[in-house]
N, C-alpha and C. Protein backbone atom coordinates (compact mmCIF):
# COMPACT_ATOMS: atom_id res chain seq x y z
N UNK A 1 0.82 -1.19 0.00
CA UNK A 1 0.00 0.00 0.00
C UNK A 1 0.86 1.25 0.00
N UNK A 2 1.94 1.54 0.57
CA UNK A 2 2.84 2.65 0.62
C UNK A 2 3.63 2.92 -0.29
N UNK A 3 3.87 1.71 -1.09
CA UNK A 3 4.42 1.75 -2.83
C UNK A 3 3.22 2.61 -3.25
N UNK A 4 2.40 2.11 -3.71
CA UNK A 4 1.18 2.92 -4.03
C UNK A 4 0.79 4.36 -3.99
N UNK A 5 0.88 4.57 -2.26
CA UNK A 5 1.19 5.85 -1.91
C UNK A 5 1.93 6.78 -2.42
N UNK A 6 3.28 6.02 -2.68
CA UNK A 6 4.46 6.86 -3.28
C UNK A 6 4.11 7.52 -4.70
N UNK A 7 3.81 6.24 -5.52
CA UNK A 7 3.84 6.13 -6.61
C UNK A 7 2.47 7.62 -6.61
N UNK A 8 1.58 7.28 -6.25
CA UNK A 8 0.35 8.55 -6.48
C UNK A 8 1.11 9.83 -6.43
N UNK A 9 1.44 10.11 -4.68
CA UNK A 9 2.26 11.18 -4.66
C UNK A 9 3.24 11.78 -5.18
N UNK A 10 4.06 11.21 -6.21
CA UNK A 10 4.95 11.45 -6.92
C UNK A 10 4.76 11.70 -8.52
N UNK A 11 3.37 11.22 -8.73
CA UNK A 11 2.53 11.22 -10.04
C UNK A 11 2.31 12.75 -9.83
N UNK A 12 1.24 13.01 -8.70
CA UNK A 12 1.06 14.02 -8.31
C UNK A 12 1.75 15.21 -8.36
N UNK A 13 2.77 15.20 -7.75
CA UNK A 13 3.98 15.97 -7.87
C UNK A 13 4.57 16.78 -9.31
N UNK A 14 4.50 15.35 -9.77
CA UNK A 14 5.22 15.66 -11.42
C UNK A 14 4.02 16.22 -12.06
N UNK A 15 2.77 16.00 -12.66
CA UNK A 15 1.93 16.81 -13.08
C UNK A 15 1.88 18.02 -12.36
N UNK A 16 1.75 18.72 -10.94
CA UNK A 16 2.13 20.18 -10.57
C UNK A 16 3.30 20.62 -11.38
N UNK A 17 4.55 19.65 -11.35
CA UNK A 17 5.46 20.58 -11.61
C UNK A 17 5.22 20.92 -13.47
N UNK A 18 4.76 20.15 -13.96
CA UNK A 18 4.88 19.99 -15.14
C UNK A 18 3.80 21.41 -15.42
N UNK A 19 2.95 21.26 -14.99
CA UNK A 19 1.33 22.28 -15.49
C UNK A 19 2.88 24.04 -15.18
N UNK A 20 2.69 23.62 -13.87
CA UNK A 20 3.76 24.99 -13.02
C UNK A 20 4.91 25.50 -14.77
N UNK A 21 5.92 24.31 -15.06
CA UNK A 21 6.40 24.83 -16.54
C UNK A 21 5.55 25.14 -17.66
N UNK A 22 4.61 24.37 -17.86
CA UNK A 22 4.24 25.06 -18.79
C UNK A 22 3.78 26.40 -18.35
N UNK A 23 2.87 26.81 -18.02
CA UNK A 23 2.33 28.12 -17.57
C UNK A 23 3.66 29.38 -17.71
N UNK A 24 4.29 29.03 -17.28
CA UNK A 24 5.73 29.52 -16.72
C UNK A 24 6.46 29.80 -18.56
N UNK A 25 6.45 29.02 -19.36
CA UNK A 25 7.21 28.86 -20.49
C UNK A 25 6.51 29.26 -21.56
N UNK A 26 4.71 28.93 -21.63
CA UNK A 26 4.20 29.46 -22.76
C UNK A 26 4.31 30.68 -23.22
N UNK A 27 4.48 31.34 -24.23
CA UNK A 27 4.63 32.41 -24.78
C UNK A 27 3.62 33.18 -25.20
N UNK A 28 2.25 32.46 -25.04
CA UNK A 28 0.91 33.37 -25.45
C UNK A 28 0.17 33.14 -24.31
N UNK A 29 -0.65 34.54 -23.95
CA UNK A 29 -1.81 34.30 -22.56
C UNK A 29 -2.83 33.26 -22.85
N UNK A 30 -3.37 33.05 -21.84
CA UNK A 30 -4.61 31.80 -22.23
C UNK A 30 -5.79 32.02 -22.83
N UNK A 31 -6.01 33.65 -22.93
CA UNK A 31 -6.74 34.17 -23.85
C UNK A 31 -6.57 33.69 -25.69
N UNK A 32 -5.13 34.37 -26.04
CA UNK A 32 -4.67 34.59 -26.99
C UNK A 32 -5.00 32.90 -27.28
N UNK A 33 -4.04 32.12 -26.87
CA UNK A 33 -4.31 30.30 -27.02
C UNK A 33 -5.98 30.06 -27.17
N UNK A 34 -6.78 30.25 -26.37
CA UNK A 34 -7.91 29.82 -26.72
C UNK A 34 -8.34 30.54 -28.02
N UNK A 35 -8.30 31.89 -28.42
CA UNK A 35 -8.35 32.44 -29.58
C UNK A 35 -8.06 31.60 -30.65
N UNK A 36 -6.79 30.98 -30.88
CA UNK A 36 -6.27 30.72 -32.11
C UNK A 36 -6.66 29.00 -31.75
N UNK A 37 -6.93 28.25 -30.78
CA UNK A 37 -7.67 27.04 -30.96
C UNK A 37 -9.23 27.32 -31.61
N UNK A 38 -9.82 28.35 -31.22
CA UNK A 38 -11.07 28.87 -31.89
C UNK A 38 -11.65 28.84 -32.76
N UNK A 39 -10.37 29.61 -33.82
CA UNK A 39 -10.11 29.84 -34.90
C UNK A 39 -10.17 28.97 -35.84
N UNK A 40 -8.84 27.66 -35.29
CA UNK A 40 -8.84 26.42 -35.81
C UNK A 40 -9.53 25.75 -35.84
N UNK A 41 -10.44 25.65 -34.94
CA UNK A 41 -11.42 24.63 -35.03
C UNK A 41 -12.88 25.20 -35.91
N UNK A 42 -12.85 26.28 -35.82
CA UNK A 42 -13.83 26.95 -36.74
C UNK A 42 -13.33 26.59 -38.54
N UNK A 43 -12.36 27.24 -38.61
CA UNK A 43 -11.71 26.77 -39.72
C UNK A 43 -12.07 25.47 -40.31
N UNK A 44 -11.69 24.35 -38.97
CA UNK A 44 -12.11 23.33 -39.77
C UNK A 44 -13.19 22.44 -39.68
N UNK A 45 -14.28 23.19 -39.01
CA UNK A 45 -15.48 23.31 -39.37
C UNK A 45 -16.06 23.54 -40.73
N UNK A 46 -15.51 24.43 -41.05
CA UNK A 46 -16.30 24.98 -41.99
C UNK A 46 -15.73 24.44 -43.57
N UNK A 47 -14.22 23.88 -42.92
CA UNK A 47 -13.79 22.91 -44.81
C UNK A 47 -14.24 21.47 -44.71
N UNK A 48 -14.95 20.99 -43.14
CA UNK A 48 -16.00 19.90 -43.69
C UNK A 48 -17.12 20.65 -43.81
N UNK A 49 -17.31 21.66 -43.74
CA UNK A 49 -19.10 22.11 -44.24
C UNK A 49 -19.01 21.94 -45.92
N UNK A 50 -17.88 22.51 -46.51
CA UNK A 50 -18.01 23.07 -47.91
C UNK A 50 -17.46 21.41 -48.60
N UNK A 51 -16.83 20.59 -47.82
CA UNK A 51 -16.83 19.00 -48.38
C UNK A 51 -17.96 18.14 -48.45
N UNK A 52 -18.68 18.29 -47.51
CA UNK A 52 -20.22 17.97 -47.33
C UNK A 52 -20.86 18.22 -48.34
N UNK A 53 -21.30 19.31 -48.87
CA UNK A 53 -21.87 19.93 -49.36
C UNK A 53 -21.42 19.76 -50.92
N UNK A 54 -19.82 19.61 -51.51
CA UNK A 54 -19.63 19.21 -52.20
C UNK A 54 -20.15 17.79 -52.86
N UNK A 55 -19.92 16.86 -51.82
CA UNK A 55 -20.11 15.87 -51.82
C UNK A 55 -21.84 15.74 -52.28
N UNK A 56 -22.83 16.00 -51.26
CA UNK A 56 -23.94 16.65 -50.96
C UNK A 56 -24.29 16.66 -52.97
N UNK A 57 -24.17 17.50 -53.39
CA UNK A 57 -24.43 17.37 -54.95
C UNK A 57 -23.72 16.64 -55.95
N UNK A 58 -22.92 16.27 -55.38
CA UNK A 58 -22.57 15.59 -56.45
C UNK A 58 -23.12 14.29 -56.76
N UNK A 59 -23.39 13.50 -55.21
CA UNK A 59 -24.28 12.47 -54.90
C UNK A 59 -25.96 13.09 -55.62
N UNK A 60 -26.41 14.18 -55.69
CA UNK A 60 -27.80 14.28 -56.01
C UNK A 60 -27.40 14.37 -57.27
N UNK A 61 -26.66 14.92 -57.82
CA UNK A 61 -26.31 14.31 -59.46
C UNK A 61 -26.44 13.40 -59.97
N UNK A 62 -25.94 12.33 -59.11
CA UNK A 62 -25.86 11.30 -59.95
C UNK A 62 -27.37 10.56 -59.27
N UNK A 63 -27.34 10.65 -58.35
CA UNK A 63 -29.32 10.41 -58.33
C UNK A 63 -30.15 10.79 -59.64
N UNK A 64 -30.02 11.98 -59.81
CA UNK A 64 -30.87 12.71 -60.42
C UNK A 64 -30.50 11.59 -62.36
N UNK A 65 -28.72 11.80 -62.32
CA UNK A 65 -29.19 10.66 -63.27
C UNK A 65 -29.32 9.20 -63.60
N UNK A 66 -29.31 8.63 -62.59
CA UNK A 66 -29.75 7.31 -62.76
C UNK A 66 -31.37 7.38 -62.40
N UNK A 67 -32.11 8.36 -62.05
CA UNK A 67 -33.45 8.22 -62.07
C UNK A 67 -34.21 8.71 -63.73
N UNK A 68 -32.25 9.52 -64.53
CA UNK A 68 -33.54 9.95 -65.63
C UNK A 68 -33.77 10.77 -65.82
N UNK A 69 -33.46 11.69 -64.09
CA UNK A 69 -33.89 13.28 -64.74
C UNK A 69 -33.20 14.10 -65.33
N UNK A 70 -31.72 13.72 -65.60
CA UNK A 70 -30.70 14.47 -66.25
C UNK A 70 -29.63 13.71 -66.84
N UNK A 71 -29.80 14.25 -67.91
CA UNK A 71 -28.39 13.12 -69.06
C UNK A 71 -27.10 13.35 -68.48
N UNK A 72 -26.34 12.30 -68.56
CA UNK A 72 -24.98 12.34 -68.07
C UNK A 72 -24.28 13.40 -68.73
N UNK A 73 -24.38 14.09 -69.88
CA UNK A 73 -23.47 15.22 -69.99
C UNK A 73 -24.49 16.33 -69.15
N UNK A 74 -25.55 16.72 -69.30
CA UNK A 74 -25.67 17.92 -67.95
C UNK A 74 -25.12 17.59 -66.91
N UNK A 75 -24.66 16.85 -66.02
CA UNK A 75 -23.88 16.93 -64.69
C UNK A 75 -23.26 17.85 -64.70
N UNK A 76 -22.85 18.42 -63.52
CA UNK A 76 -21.65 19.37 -63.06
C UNK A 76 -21.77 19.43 -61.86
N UNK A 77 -20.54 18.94 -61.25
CA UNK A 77 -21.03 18.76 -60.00
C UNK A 77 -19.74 19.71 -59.16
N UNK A 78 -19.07 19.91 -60.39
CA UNK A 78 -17.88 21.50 -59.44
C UNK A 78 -18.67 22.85 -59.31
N UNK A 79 -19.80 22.55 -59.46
CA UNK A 79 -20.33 24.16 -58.71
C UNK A 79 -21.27 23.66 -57.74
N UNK A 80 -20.34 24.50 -56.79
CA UNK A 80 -21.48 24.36 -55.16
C UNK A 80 -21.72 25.50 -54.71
N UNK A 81 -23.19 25.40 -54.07
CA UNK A 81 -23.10 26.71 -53.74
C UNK A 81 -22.33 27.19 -52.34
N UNK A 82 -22.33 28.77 -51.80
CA UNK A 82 -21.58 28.72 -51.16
C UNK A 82 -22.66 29.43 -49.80
């Protein structure tokens, strides 16, 4: 049980000291950092929105012609809207 003990307390230890460096070493406030994670993740939000969506018609294209309603040369499926 006091192996155990150790082992926690010393886990313990090292994550303080570790959080303590970083804080200590980062070069942007935690503002600025959450900003530009923000950003990024918005970002790439939004290049699976416009892949979706690509995708999204191009799949109703080809619905549209295997049901008939449009000859294989009308397709175009590089214009999406935006």
């Amino acid at each position: 049980m006091s192996k155990f003990l150790s082992f926690l307390s010393g886990s313990l230890a090292g994550a303080l000291a570790s959080a303590a460096m970083v804080m200590l070493l980062t070069p942007k406030s935690g503002q600025a950092v959450r900003t530009d994670i923000k950003r990024e993740v918005n970002s790439i939000l939004e290049e699976g929105r416009r892949a979706a969506e690509l995708k999204r018609v191009e799949l109703e294209a080809q619905l549209a012609q295997m049901r008939g309603d449009l000859p294989l040369s009308e397709l175009n499926t590089t214009q999406v809207p935006k």
